[in-house]
Structures are given as C-alpha cells and as structure tokens.
Protein backbone atom coordinates (compact mmCIF):
# COMPACT_ATOMS: atom_id res chain seq x y z
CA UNK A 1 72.12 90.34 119.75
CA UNK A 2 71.75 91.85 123.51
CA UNK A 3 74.18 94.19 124.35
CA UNK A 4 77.34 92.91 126.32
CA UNK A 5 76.80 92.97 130.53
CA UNK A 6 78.59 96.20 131.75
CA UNK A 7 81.39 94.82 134.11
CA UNK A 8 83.28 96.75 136.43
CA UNK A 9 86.87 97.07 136.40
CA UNK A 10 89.29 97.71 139.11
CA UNK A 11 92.89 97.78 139.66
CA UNK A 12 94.78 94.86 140.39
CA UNK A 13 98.57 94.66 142.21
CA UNK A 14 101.04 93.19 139.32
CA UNK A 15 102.47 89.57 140.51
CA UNK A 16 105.95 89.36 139.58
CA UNK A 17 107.16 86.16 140.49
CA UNK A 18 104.12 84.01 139.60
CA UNK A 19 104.04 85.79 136.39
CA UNK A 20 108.18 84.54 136.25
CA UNK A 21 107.13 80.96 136.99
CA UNK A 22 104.72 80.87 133.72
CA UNK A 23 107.20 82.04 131.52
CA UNK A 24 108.94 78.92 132.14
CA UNK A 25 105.63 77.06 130.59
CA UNK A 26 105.67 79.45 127.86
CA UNK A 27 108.95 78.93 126.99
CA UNK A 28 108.54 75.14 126.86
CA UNK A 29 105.54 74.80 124.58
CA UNK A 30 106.93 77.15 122.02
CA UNK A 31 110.24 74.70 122.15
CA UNK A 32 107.75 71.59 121.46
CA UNK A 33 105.50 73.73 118.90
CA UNK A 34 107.99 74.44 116.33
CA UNK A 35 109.31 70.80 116.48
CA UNK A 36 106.61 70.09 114.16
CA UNK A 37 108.35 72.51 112.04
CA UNK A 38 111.12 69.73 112.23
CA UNK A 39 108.97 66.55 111.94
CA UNK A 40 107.45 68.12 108.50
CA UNK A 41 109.96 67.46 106.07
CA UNK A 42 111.70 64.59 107.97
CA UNK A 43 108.37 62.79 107.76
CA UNK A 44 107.88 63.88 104.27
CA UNK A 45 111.20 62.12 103.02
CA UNK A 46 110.41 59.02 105.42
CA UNK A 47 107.10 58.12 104.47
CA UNK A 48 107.37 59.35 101.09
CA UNK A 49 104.98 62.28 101.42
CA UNK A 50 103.78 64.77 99.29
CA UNK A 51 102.72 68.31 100.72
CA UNK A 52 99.33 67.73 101.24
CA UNK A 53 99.89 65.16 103.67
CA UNK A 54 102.57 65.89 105.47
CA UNK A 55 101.29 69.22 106.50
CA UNK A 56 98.70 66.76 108.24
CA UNK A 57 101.24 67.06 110.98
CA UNK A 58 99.50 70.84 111.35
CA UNK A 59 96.37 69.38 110.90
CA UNK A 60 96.55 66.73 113.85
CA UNK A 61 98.12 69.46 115.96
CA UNK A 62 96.39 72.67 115.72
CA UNK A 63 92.92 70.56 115.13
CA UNK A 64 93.54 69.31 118.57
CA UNK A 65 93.40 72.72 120.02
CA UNK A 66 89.79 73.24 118.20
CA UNK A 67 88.69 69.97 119.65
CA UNK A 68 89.69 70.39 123.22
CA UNK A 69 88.45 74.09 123.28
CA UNK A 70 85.11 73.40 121.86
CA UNK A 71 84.71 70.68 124.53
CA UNK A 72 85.93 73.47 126.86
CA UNK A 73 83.56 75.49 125.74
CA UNK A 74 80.63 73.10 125.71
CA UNK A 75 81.09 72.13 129.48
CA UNK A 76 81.45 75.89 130.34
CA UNK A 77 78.49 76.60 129.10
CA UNK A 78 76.58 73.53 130.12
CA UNK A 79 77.83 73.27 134.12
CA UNK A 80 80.06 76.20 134.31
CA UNK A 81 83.61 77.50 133.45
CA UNK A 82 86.06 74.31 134.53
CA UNK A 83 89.07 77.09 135.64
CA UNK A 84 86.51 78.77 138.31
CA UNK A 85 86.07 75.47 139.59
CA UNK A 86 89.70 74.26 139.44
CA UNK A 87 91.79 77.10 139.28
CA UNK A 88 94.06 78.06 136.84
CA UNK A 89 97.28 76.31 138.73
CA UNK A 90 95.34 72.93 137.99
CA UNK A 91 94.55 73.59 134.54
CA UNK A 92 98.03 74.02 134.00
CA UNK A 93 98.64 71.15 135.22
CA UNK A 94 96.22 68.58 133.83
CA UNK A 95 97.39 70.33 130.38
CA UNK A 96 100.91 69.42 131.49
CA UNK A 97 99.65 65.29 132.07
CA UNK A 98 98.13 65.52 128.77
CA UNK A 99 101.19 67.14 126.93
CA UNK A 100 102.91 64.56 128.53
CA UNK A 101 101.05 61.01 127.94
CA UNK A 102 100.64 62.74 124.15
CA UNK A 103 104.82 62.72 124.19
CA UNK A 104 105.49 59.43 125.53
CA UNK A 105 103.09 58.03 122.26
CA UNK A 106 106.04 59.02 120.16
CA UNK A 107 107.72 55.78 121.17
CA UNK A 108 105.12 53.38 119.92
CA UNK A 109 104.63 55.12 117.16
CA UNK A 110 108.47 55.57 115.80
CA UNK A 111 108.51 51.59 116.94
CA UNK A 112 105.71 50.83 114.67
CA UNK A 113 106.85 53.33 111.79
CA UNK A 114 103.09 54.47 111.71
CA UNK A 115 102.67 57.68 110.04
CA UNK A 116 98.76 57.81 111.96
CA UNK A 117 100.35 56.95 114.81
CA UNK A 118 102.39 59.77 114.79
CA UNK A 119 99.54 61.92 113.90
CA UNK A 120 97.60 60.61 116.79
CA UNK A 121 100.21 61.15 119.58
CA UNK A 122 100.25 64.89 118.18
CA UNK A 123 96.66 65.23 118.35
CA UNK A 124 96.87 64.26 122.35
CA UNK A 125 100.15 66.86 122.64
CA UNK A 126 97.62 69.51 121.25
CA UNK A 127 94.66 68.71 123.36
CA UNK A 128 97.30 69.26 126.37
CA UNK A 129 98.37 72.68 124.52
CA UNK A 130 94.67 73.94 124.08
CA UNK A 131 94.33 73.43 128.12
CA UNK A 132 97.75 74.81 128.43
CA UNK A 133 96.53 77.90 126.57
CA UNK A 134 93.45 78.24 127.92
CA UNK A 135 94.83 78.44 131.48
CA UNK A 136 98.02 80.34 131.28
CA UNK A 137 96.96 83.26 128.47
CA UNK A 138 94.02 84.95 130.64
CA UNK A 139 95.71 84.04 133.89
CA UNK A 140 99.07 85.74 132.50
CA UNK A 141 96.92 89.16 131.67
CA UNK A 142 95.19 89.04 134.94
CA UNK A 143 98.74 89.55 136.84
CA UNK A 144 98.18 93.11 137.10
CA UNK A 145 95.94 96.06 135.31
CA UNK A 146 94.10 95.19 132.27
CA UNK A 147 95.71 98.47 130.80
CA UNK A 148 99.13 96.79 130.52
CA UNK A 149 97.71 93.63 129.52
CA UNK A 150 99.23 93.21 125.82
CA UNK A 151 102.52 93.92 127.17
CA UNK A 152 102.74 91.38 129.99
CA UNK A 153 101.37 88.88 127.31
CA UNK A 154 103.97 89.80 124.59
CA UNK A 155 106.53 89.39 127.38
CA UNK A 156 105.02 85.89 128.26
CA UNK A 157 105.16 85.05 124.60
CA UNK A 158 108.92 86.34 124.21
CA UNK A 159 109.88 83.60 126.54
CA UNK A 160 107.38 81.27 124.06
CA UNK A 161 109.60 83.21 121.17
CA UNK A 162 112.90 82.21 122.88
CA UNK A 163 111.42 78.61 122.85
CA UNK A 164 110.78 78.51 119.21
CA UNK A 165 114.25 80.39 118.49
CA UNK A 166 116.55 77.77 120.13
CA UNK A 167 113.90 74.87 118.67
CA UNK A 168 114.52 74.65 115.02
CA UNK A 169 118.27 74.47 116.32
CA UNK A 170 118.39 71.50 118.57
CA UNK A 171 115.37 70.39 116.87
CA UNK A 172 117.46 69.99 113.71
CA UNK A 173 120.39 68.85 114.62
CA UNK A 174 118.54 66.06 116.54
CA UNK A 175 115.84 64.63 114.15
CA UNK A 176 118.66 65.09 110.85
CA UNK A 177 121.63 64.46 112.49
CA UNK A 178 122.56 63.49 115.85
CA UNK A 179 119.83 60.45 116.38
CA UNK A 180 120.01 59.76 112.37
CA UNK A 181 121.33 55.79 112.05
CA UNK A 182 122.02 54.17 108.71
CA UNK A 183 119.95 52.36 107.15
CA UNK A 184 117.07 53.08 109.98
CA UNK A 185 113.73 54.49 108.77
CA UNK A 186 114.12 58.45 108.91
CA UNK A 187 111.42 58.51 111.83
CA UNK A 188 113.24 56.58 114.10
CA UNK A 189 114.69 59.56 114.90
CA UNK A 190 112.24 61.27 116.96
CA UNK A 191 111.71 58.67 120.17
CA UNK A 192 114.85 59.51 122.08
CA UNK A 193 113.52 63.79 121.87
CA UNK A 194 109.91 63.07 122.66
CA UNK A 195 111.09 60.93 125.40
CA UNK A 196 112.89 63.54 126.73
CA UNK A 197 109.88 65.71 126.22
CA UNK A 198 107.46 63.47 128.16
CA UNK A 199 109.76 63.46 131.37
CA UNK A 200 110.32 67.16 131.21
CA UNK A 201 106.18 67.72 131.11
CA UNK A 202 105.33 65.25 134.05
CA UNK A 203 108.73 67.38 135.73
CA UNK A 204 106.85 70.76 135.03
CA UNK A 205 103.15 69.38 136.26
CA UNK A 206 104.68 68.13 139.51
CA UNK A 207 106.33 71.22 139.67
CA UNK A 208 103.66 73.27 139.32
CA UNK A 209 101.27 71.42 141.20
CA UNK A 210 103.33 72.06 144.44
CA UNK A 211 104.12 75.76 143.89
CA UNK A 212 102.02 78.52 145.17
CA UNK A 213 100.23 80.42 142.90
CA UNK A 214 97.61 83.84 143.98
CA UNK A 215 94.05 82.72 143.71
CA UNK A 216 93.06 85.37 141.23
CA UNK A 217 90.39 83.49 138.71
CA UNK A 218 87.59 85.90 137.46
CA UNK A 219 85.98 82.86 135.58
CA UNK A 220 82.40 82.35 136.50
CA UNK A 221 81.12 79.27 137.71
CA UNK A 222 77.42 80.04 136.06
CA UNK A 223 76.58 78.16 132.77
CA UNK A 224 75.46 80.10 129.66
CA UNK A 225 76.94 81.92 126.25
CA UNK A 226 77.78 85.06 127.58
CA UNK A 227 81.43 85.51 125.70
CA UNK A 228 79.68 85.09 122.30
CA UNK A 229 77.88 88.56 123.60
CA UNK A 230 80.61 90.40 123.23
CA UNK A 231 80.91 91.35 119.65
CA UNK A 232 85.06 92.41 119.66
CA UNK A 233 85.63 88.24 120.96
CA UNK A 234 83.47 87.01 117.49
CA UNK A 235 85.66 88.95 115.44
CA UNK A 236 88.86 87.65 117.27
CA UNK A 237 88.16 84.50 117.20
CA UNK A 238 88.15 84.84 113.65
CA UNK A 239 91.69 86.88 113.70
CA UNK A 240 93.00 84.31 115.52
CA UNK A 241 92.00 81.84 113.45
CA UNK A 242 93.71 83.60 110.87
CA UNK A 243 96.99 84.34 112.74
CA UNK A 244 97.51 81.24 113.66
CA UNK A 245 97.25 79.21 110.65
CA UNK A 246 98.76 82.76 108.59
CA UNK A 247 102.19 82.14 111.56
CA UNK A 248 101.85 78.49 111.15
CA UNK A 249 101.77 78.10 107.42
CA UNK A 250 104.96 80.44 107.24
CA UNK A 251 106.59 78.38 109.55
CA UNK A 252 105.90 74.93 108.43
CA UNK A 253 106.86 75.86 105.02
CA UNK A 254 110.16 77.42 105.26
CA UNK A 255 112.57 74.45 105.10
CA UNK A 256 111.12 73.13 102.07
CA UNK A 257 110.51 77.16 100.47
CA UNK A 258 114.61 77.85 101.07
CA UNK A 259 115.16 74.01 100.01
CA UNK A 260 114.24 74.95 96.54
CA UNK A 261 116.83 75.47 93.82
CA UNK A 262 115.04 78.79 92.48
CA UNK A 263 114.91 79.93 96.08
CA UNK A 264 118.24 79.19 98.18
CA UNK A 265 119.21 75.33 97.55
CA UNK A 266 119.54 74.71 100.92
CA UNK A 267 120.25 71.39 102.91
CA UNK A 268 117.56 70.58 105.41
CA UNK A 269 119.84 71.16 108.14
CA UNK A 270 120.87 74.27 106.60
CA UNK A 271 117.69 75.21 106.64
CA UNK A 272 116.39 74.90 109.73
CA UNK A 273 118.92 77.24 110.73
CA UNK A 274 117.43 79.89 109.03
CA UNK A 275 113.64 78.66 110.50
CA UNK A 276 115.62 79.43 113.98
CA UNK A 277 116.18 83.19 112.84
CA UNK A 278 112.39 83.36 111.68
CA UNK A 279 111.44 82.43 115.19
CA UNK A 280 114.82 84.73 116.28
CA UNK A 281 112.65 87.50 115.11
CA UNK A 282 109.34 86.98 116.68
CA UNK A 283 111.66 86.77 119.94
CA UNK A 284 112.89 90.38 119.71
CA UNK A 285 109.45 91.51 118.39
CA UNK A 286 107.41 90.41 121.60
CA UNK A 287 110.22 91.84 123.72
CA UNK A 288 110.43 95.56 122.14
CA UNK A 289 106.21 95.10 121.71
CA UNK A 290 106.34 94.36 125.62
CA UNK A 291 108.51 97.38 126.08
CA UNK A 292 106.32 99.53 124.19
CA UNK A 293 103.00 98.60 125.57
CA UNK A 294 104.12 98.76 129.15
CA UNK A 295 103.80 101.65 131.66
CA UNK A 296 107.38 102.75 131.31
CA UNK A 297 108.24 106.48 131.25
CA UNK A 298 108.73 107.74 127.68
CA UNK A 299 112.43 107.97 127.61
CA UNK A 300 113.06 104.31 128.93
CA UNK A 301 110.59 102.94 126.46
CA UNK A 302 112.77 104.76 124.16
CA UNK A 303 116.04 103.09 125.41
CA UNK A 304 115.19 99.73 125.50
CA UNK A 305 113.63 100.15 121.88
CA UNK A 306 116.61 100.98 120.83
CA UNK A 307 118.74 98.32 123.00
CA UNK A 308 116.63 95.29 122.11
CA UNK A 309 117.27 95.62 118.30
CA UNK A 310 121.05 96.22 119.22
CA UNK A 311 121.69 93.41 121.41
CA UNK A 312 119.56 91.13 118.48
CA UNK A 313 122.10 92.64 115.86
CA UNK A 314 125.47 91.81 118.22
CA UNK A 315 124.48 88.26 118.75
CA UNK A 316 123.65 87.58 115.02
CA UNK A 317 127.10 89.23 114.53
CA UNK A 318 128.26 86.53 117.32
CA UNK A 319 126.67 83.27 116.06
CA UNK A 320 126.10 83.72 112.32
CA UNK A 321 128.51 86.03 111.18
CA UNK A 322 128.04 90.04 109.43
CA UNK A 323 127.04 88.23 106.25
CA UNK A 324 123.73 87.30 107.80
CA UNK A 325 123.53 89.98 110.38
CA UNK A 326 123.85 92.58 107.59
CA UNK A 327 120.96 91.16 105.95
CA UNK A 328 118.05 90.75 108.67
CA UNK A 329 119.74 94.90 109.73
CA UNK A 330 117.00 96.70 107.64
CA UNK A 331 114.02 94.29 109.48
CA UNK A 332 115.29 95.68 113.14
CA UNK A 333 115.37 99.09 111.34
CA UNK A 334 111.99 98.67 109.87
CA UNK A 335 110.74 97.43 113.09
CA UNK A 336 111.87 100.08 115.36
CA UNK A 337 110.16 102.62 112.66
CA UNK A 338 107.03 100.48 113.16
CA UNK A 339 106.92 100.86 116.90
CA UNK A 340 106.98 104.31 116.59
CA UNK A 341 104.24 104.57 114.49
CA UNK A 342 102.29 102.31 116.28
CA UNK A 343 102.02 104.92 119.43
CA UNK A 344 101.80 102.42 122.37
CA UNK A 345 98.18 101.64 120.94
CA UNK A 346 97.69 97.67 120.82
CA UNK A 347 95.47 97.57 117.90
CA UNK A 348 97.42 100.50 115.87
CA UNK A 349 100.44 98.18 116.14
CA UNK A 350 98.74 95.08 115.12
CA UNK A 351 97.61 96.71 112.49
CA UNK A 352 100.53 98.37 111.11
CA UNK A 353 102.71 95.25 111.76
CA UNK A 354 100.42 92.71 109.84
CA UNK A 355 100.24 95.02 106.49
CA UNK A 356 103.69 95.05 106.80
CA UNK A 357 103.54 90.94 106.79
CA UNK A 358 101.18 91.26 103.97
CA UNK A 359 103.70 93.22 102.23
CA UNK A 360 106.16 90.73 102.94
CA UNK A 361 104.49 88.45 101.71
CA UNK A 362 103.70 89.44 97.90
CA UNK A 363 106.90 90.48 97.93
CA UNK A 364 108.01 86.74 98.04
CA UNK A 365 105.24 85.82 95.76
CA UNK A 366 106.47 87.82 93.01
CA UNK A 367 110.02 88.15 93.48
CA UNK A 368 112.75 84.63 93.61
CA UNK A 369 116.24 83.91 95.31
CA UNK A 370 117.78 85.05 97.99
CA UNK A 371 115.54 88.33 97.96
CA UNK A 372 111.91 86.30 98.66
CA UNK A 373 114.48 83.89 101.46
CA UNK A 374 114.68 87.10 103.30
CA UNK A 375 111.44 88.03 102.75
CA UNK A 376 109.84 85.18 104.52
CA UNK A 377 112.53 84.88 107.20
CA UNK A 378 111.42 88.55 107.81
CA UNK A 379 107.65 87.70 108.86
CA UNK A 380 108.66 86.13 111.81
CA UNK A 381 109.92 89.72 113.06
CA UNK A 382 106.83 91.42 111.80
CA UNK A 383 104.05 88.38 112.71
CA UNK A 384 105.83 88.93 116.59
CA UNK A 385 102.87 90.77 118.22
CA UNK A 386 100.20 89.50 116.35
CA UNK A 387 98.78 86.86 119.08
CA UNK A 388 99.53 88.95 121.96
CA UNK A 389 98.14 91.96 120.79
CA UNK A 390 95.03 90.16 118.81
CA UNK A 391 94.59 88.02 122.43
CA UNK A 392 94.83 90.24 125.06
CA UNK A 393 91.75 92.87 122.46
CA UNK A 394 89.83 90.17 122.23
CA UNK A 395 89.33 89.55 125.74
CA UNK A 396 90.06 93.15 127.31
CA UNK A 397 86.67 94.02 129.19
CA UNK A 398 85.09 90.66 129.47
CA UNK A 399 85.73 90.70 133.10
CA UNK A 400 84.49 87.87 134.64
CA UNK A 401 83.67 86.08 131.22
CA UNK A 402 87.27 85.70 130.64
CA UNK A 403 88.29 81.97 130.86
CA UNK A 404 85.00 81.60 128.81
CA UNK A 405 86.45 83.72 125.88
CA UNK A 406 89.74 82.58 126.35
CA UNK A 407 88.17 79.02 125.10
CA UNK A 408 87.05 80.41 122.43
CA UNK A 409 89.97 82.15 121.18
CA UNK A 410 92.30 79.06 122.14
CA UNK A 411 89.36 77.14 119.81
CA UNK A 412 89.98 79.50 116.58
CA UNK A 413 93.74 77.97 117.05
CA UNK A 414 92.06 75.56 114.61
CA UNK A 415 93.34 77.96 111.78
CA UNK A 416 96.62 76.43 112.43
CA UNK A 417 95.07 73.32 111.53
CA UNK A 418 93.20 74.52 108.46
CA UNK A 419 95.10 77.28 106.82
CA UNK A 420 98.74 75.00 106.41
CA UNK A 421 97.04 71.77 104.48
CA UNK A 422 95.41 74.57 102.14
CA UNK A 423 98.62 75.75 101.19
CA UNK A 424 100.00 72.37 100.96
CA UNK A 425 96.91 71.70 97.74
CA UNK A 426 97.62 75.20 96.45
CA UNK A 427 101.97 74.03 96.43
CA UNK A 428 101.25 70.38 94.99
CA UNK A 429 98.71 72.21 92.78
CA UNK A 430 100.74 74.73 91.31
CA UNK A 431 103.67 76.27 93.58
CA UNK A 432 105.24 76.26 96.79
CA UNK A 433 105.72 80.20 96.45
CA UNK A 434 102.15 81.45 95.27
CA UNK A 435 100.91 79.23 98.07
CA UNK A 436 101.87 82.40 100.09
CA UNK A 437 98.90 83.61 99.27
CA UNK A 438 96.94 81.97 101.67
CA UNK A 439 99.24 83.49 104.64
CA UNK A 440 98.89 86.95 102.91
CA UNK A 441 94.99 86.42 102.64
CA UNK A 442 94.60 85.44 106.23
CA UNK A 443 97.36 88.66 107.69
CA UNK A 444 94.85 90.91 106.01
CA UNK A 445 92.18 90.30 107.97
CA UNK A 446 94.21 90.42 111.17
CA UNK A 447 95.35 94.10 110.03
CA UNK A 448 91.20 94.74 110.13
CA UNK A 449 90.86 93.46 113.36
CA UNK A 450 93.69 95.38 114.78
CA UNK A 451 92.18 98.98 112.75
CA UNK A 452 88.47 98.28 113.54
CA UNK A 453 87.20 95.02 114.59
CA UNK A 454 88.43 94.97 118.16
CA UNK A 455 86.14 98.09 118.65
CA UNK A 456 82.76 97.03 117.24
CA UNK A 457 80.34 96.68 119.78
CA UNK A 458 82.30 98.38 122.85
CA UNK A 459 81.71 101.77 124.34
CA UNK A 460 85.33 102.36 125.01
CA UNK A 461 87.55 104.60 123.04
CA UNK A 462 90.60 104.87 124.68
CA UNK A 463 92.35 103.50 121.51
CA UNK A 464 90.80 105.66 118.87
C-alpha cells in the first residue's frame, strides 16, 4: 500500500453559531434513532415475533446506512466527492427529504399491518440518516482546529445524547400507552408519531435550506480511493463497525433484558424508563468528554468535570427519586475517575472507557438481578465517547479526503445492522444474557483501536 499524501494543516476560526444550528439536527436523529428501541418489542408482541426477527428492525435500519454510504462511496470515487460539489448545507438537506418521505411510509404501513412494510419505510429513514451523517459529522469537526476536534463532536453528539435521553420517554409512553386502542393491532400505534416525524423533517430541510451556513468543504471533487490510503480510516471503519452494532445491540435489548423475571420483571413501560437513563448516561458522558477534550484552562476543565456529574445526580434526585439516583452514583464516580486517567488524550480515553464497557459487560453475563440491570444501564455512561472519539481518529489528518472517509466510516454503521440480529440467534439459541457477549466481543476491539490502531500508519505522535 502507498504511503498516505502528506496534507497540510492550518488553523481554522471556530464557528459558533453554525456549529449551534447542527446541534439541533443532532438532537433530532438521536430522538428518531432510539425509537426503534421502542418499535422492537411493540412489534415483537404485535406480529408475534421471536428475537431473531424483530431485531430485523436493526437490520433494515443500520443496513440502510451501509447501503447509502457504499453508494456514496462508489460515486465519490467514480465522478468525485458529492459534498464538494453540493456542499454540506445541501447534503443536509436532501438527507432531511429522505428522512422524511422514509417517515411518512409509516402510515401505509401501520394501515396495512405489514411487518415488511415497516421494515421498508425504516430502510428509507436510514438511507436519509447515512446522508445525514455523512454531511454533518466532518462538517461539525471542521468548525474550528482539528486539535479540538473530538470535543466539538462529543458536544454535537451530547445534543444527539439528549435526543436519545428524552426518546425512550415519549417514545414509550406513545407507542404503549397514549396512542394504544383496544382491540387495535399493537402497531397501529406508531402512525400518529411518525407523522409527526415526517412534518418535523420537511420543517428542518426547509429550514436549513434557507439558513446561511460558511462555505468551508475540504472534500475533493477528483475521483479515486485515496481514504482507503490512509491506514488509521481501515482500522476505524472496522471500530465503528463494532461500536455501533456493540451501542446498538445494548440498546435494542434492554427492555426485553430488564423484562425478564430473573433480571428485574419489569413492565414494558417500566422499562423503557430505565432505556431513557441508559441514553441519560451517554448524555452526560459526551458533555464531560467535550469538556475534557476542549482547549479549556486546566482548572475549568476541572470544574465543569466535576459540575456535569453533579447537576446529572440532582436531576435524577428530581425525576426518579434517591432510590435510583443512589444507584447510577458510583457510574458518575467511576466516570469522573476515568476522565482523569484518560489525560485529555482522545484515544487513551476511548480506550480506557470501552474496557470499562467490556467489564460491564461480563459482569452482566455472569452475575443476575438487579446487579446485571445496573450493569447494562451503566454502558450507556461508559459507551458515551466511543463514536466521537473513534470518528473524529479516524478521520484526523485526512485533510482534504475527509467527506471521502467520512463515507466510509458512516458505511461501517452497518455493524448496527449486523451485530443486533446476531445476538438475537445467540438469545433464541440459548440466552438473552450470554448474548452479551457479542457487545463485549465487539467493545474489545474498539479499546484496540483507541490504544493502537488509530496510530498505525501515521507519522504523528502527539498522542503517544
């Protein structure tokens, strides 16, 4: 393999209120993400499911994302990167339409009661999502200097975080409650939210297609592989992969985990409660991870460390009570222990964070009640970093190669389609808890990538 081009770097002014207007699109597709969270077991029950197949709902999803990036891919490297020709505001936008027409399919198929339906009008939310991602990742760490990179993208992804948090919670009071009629088929009750999802997308693309956004696109208009030259973007594309299905079997699993008898017992609406804290977690993680990684003097770094976890703890106090905040207190302990080890160092924190995960992890496998609940509601805290950090590695010095890699990376979201049905076979097969080991499997690897692989094949050594 040639060695990677040599690009030159130079410092860029940081753009504070575009970088505010994406947050709102992060926020928005981390509220629609984890609805899938939601439509798992409700579509179980209603079409009479087992695991396997309702974790299809992953499948049609995250496989989207693979689909639309490798076409991405295939055109940039045929004609030319697409974002250098349209910019990244009109990426965001056509991912927006997509997202959109994807939402409004939700009607037909809730009419219909078609479980493929339903799988289809997911597939076209996720092609939307993989331009979505594509677009709004690189441009979000090309807002200012590639130094501070992870920490405007874990800042970005807090917002995502905050989406996800307050998801499960509407989400679930929605789809098993609020739209729940007697005697109607159980998926009835997902038009009137995905309705209300497809106006708010074509709201957000005419709203972004009118604001003004700074020209800043380092994507390059010449065909060719050159990302796949760059040694440190193979290897993430392969921690991605893993992250994403590791986060996304976690997720998808955790109603039906704390469901169990041996477990917690809960309700489904119970439950999804406690799939809101999971997300809760990943919220506070990607805002202390954005403090930490930023160029903030020492002693306010220090502050807001300390703050972030505070503030999490008073409004777990304020909304579920000191039994529960008393619980999750050692995580926001264990956390703020982590981010000092971790040094400010973007790899040395995704590394310690996803052995902690893997810890996690076996933890649940081996141990039962309310002990492995906690455990698994406890990734979420730990898992917080892990795309920002892995993301903003694996495309830190490809320059003007950027949107190029970025497809890439956005295309290893296929994991989220792969890893979840594989835990689904291993749970029909033998258990719903030792199918943790495919999430524990696929953390390990990201704990490689964040010690060594993000290095291989670079000259720089700033984060030795």
């Amino acid at each position: 393999m040639p060695d990677p081009p040599t690009l030159p770097t130079a410092p860029r002014q940081t753009y504070r209120g575009p970088f505010a207007i994406m947050t709102v699109l992060f926020f928005m597709w981390g509220f629609m993400t984890v609805f899938n969270d939601i439509l798992i077991p409700r579509f179980k029950d209603a079409f009479t499911l087992d695991y396997f197949h309702a974790m299809l709902v992953q499948f049609a999803f995250f496989g989207a994302y693979f689909i639309g990036s490798l076409l991405y891919f295939a055109i940039s490297a045929g004609i030319g990167d697409p974002i250098a020709r349209l910019g990244y505001k009109n990426g965001v936008v056509i991912g927006l339409v997509i997202s959109a027409a994807g939402s409004a399919l939700f009607w037909p198929a809730a009419t219909f009661l078609s479980y493929p339906l339903f799988l289809l009008a997911l597939f076209v939310v996720g092609l939307g999502f993989a331009m979505l991602q594509i677009a709004a990742n690189p441009y979000v760490t090309i807002l200012g200097p590639e130094r501070t990179a992870s920490s405007r993208l874990n800042l970005a992804q807090a917002f995502n975080s905050l989406g996800t948090t307050l998801g499960p919670l509407v989400g679930g009071y929605l789809i098993f409650q609020y739209f729940v009629r007697t005697g109607a088929h159980g998926a009835e009750s997902v038009k009137v939210p995905y309705l209300a999802f497809f106006i708010i997308f074509v709201l957000l693309a005419i709203l972004f297609f009118f604001v003004r956004l700074p020209d800043i696109s380092e994507g390059k208009i010449e065909p060719g592989f050159a990302a796949l030259r760059f040694p440190h973007v193979d290897l993430g594309m392969l921690a991605i992969f893993m992250y994403v299905g590791g986060e996304v079997a976690v997720g998808s699993s955790i109603i039906n985990f704390l469901g169990q008898p041996g477990v917690a017992g809960l309700t489904k609406l119970e439950a999804s409660g406690y799939v809101s804290l999971f997300w809760f977690g990943m919220l506070i993680g990607r805002f202390m991870g954005a403090v930490e990684l930023s160029e903030l003097s020492t002693g306010m770094k220090q502050s807001l460390l300390g703050l972030i976890p505070a503030a999490a703890l008073t409004i777990l106090i304020a909304i579920r009570g000191w039994a529960t905040a008393q619980m999750y207190l050692p995580f926001l302990l264990l956390c703020w222990l982590l981010f000092q080890g971790g040094k400010a160092l973007a790899g040395r924190t995704l590394m310690i964070f996803s052995l902690t995960v893997v810890a996690l992890l076996a933890i649940a496998i081996g141990a039962g009640g309310k002990f492995a609940m906690w455990c698994i509601i406890g990734v979420g805290l730990f898992t917080s970093i892990g795309w920002s950090n892995t993301f903003s590695l694996a495309i830190e010095g490809t320059g003007i190669y950027k949107s190029q890699a970025s497809s890439l990376l956005v295309m290893a979201i296929l994991g989220g389609a792969i890893l979840p049905p594989l835990q689904g076979h291993i749970a029909d097969r033998w258990s719903l808890q030792l199918s943790y080991i495919v999430p524990l499997i696929a953390y390990a690897y990201v704990a490689f990538y964040g010690w060594k692989g993000h290095k291989m094949g670079r000259q720089k050594a700033s984060d030795q």
